[in-house]
PDB file of N, CA and C in Angstrom:
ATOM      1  N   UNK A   1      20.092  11.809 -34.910  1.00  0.00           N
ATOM      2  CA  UNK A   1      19.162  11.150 -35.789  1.00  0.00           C
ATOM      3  C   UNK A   1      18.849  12.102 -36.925  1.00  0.00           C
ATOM      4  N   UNK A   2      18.700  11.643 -38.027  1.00  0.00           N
ATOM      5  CA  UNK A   2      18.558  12.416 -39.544  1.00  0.00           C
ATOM      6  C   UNK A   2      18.344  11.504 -40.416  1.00  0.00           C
ATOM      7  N   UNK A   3      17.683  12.645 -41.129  1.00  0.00           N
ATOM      8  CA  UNK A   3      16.866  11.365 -42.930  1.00  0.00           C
ATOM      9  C   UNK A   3      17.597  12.502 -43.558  1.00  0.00           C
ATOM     10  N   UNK A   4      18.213  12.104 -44.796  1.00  0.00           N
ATOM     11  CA  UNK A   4      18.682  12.305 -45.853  1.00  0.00           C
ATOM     12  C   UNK A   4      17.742  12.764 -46.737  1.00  0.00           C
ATOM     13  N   UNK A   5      17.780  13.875 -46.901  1.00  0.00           N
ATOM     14  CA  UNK A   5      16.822  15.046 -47.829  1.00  0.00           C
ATOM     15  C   UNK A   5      17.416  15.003 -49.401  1.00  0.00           C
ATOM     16  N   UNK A   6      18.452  14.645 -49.619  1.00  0.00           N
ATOM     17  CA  UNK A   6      19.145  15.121 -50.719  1.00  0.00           C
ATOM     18  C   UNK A   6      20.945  14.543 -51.018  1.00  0.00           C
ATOM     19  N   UNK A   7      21.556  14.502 -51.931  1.00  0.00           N
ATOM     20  CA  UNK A   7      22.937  14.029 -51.805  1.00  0.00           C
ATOM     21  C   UNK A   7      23.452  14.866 -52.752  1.00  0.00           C
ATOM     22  N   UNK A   8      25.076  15.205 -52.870  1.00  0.00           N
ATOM     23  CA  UNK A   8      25.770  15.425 -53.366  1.00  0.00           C
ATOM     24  C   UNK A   8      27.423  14.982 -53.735  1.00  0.00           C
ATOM     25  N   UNK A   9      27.720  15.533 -55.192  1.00  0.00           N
ATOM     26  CA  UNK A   9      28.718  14.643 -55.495  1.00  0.00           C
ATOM     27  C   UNK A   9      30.440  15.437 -54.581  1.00  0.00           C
ATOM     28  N   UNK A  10      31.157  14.704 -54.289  1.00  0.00           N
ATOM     29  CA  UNK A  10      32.027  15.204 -53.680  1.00  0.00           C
ATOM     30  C   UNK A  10      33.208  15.462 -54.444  1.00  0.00           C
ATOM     31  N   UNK A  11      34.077  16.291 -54.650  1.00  0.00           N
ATOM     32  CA  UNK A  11      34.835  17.087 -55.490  1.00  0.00           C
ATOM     33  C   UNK A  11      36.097  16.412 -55.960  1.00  0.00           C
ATOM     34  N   UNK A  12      36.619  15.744 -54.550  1.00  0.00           N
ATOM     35  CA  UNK A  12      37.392  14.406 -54.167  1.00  0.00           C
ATOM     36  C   UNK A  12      37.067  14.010 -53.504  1.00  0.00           C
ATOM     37  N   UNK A  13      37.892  12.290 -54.525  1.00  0.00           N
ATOM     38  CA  UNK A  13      37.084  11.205 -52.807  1.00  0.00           C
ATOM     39  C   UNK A  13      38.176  11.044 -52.719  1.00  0.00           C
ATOM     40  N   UNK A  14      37.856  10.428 -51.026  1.00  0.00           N
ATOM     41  CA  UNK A  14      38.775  10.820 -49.679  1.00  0.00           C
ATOM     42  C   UNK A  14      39.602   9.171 -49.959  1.00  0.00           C
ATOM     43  N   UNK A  15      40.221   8.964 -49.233  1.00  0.00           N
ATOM     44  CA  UNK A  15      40.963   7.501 -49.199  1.00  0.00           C
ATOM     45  C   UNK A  15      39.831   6.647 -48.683  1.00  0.00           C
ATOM     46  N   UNK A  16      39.396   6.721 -47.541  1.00  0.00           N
ATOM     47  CA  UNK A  16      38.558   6.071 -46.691  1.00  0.00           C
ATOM     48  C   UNK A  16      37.059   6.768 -46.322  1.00  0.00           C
ATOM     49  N   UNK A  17      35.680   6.528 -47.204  1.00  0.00           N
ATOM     50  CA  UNK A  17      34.562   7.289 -47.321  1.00  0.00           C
ATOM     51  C   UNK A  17      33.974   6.284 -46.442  1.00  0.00           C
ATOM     52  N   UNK A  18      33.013   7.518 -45.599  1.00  0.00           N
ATOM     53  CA  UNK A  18      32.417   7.259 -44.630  1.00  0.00           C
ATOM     54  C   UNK A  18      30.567   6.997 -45.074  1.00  0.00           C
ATOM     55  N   UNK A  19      30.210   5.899 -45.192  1.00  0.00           N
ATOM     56  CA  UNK A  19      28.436   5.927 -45.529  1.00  0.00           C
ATOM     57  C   UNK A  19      27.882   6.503 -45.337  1.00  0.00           C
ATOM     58  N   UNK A  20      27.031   7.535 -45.923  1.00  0.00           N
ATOM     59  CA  UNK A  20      25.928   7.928 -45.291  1.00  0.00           C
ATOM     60  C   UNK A  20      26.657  10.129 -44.356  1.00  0.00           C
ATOM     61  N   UNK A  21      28.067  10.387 -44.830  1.00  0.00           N
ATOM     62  CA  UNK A  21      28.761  10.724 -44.025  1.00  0.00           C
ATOM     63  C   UNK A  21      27.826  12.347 -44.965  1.00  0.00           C
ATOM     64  N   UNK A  22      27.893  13.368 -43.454  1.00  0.00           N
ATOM     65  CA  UNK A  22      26.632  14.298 -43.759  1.00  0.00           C
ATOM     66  C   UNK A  22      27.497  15.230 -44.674  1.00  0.00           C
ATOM     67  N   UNK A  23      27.080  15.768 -45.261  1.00  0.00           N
ATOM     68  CA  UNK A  23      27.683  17.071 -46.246  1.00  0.00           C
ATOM     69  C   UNK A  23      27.013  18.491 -45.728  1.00  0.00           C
ATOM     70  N   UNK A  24      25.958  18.666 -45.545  1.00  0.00           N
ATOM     71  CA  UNK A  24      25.580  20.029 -44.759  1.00  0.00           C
ATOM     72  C   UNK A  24      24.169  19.878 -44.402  1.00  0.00           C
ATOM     73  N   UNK A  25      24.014  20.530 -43.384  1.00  0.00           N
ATOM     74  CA  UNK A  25      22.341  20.578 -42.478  1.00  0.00           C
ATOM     75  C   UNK A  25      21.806  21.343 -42.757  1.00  0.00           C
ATOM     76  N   UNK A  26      20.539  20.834 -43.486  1.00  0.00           N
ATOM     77  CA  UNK A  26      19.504  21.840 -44.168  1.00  0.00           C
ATOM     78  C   UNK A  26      18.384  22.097 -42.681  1.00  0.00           C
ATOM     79  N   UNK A  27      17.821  21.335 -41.681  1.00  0.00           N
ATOM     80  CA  UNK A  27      17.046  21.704 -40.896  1.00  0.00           C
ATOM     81  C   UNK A  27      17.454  21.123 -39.378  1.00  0.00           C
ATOM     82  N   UNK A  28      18.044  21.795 -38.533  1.00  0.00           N
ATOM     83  CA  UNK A  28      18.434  21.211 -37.080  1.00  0.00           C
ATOM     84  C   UNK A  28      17.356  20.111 -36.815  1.00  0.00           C
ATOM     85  N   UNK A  29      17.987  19.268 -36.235  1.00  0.00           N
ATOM     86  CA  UNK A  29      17.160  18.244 -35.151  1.00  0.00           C
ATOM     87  C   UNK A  29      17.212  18.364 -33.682  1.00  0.00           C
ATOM     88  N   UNK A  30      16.177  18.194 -32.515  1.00  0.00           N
ATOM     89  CA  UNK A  30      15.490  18.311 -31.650  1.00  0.00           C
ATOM     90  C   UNK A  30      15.554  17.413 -30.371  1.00  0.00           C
ATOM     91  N   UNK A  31      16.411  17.349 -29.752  1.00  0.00           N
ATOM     92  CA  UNK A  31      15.744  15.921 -28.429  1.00  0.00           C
ATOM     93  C   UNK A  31      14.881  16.765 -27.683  1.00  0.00           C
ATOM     94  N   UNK A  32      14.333  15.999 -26.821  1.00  0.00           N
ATOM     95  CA  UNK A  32      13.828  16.944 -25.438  1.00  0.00           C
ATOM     96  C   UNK A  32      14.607  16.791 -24.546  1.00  0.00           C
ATOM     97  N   UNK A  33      14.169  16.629 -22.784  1.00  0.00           N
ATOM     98  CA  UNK A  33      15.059  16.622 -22.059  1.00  0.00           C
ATOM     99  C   UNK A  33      15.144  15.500 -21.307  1.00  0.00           C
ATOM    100  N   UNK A  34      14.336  14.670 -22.224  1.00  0.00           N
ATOM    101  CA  UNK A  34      14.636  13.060 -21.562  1.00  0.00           C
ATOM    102  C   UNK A  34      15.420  12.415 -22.897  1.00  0.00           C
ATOM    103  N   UNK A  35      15.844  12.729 -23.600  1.00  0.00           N
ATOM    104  CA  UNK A  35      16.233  12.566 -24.953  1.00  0.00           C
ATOM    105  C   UNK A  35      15.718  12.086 -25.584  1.00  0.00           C
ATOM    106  N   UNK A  36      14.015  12.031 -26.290  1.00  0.00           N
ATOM    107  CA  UNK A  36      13.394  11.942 -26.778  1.00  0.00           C
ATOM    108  C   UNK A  36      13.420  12.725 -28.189  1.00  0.00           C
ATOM    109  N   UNK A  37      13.738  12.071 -29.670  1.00  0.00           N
ATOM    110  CA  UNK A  37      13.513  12.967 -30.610  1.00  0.00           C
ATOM    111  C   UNK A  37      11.940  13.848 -30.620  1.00  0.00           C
ATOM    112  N   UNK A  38      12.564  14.898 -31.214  1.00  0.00           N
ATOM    113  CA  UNK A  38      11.421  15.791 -31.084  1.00  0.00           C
ATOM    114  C   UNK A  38      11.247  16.634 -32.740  1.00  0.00           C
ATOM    115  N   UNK A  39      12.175  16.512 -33.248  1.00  0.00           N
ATOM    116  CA  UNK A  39      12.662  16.657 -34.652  1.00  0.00           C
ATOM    117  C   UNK A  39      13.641  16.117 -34.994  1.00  0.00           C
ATOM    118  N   UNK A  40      13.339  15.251 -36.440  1.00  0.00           N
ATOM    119  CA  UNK A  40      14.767  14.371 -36.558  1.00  0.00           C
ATOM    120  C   UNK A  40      15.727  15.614 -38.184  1.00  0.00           C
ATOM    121  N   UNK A  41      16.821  16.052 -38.048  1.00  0.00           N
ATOM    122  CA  UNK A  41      17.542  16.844 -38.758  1.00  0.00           C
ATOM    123  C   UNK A  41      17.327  16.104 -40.190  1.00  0.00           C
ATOM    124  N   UNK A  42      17.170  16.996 -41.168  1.00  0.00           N
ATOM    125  CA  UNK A  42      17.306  16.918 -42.646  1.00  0.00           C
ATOM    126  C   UNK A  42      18.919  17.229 -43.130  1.00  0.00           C
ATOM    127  N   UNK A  43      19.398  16.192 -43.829  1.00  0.00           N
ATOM    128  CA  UNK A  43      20.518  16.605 -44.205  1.00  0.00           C
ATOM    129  C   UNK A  43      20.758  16.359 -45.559  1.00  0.00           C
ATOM    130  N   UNK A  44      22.023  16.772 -46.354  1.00  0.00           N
ATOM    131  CA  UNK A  44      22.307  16.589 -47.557  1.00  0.00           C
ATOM    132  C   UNK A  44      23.991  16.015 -47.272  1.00  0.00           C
ATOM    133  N   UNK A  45      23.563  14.291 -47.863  1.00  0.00           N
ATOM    134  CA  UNK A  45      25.065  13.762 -47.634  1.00  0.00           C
ATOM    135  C   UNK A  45      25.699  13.752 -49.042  1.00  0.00           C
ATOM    136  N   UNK A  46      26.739  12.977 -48.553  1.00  0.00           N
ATOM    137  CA  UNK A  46      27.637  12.579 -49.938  1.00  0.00           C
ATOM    138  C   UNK A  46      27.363  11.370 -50.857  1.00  0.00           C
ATOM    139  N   UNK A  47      27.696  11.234 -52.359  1.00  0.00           N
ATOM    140  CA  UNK A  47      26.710  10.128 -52.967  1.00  0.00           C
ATOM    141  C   UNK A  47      27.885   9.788 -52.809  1.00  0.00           C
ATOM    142  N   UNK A  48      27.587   7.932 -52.826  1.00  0.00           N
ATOM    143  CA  UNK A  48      28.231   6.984 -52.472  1.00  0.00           C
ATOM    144  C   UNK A  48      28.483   6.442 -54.453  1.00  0.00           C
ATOM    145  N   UNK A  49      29.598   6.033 -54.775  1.00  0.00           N
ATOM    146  CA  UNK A  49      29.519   5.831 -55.971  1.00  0.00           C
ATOM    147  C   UNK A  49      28.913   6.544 -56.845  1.00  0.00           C
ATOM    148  N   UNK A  50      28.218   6.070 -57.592  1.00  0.00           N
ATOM    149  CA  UNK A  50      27.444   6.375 -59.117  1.00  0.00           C
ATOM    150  C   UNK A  50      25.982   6.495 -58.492  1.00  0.00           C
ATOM    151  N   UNK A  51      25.019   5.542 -57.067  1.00  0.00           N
ATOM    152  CA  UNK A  51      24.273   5.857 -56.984  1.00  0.00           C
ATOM    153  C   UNK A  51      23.851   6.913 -56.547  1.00  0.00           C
ATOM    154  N   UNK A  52      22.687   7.572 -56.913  1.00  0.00           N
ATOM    155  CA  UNK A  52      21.810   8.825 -56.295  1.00  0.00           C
ATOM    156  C   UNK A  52      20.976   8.679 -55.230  1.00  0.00           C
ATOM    157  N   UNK A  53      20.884   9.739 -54.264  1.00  0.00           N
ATOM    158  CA  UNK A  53      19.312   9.523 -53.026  1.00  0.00           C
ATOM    159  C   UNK A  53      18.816  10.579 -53.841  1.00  0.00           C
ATOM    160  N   UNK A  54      17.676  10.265 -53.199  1.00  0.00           N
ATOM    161  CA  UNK A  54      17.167  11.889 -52.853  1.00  0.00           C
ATOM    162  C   UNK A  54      15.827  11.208 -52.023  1.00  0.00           C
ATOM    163  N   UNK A  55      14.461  11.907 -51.920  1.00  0.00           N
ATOM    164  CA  UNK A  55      13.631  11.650 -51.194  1.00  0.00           C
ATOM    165  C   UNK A  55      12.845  10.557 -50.519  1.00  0.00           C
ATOM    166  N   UNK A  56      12.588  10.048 -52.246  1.00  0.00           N
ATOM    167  CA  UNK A  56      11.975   8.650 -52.429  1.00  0.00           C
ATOM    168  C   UNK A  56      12.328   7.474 -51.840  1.00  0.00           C
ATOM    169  N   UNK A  57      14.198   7.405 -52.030  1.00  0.00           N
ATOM    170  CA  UNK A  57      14.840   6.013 -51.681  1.00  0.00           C
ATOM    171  C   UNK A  57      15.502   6.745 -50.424  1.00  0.00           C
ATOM    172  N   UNK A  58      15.952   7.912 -49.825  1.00  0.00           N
ATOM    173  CA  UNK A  58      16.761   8.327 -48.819  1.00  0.00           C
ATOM    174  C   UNK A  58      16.715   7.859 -47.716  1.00  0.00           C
ATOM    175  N   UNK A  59      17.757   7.120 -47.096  1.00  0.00           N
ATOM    176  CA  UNK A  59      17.363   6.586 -45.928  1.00  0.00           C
ATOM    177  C   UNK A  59      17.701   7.099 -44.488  1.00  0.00           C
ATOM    178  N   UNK A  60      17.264   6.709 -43.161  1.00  0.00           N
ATOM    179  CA  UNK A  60      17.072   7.207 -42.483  1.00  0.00           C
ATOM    180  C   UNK A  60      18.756   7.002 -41.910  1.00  0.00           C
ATOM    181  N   UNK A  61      19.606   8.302 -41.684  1.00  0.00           N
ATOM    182  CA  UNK A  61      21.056   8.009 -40.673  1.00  0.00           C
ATOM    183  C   UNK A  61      21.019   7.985 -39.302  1.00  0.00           C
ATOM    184  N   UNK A  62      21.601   7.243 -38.386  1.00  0.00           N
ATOM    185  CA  UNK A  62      22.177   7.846 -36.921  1.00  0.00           C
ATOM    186  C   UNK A  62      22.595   9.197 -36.966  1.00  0.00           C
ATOM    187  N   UNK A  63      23.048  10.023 -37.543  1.00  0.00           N
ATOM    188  CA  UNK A  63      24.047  11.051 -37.144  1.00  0.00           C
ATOM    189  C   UNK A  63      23.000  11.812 -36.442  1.00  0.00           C
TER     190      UNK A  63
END
């Protein structure tokens, strides 16, 4: 589980881009030991097209 802190543009795009697909982990995330989040990870993904995230609109990923 992770919210999207931030995005970046990717250098090349790939044949087949993955949504939402993470680019690097700015703060680990947490279960406990019933697997309960306990911290959900901050990450910085890849921008999808022309649009931008960042805080305001960033939405929340599975990864």
């Amino acid at each position: 589980m992770a919210t999207a802190v931030g995005s970046i543009r990717r250098r090349q795009q790939p044949e087949a881009a993955v949504p939402y697909e993470v680019a690097e982990v700015v703060k680990r995330g947490f279960l406990d030991s019933a697997g309960r989040v306990v911290r959900k990870a901050e990450v910085i993904t890849y921008q999808e097209g022309e649009r931008v995230h960042d805080q305001t609109n960033a939405p929340d990923c599975g990864h």
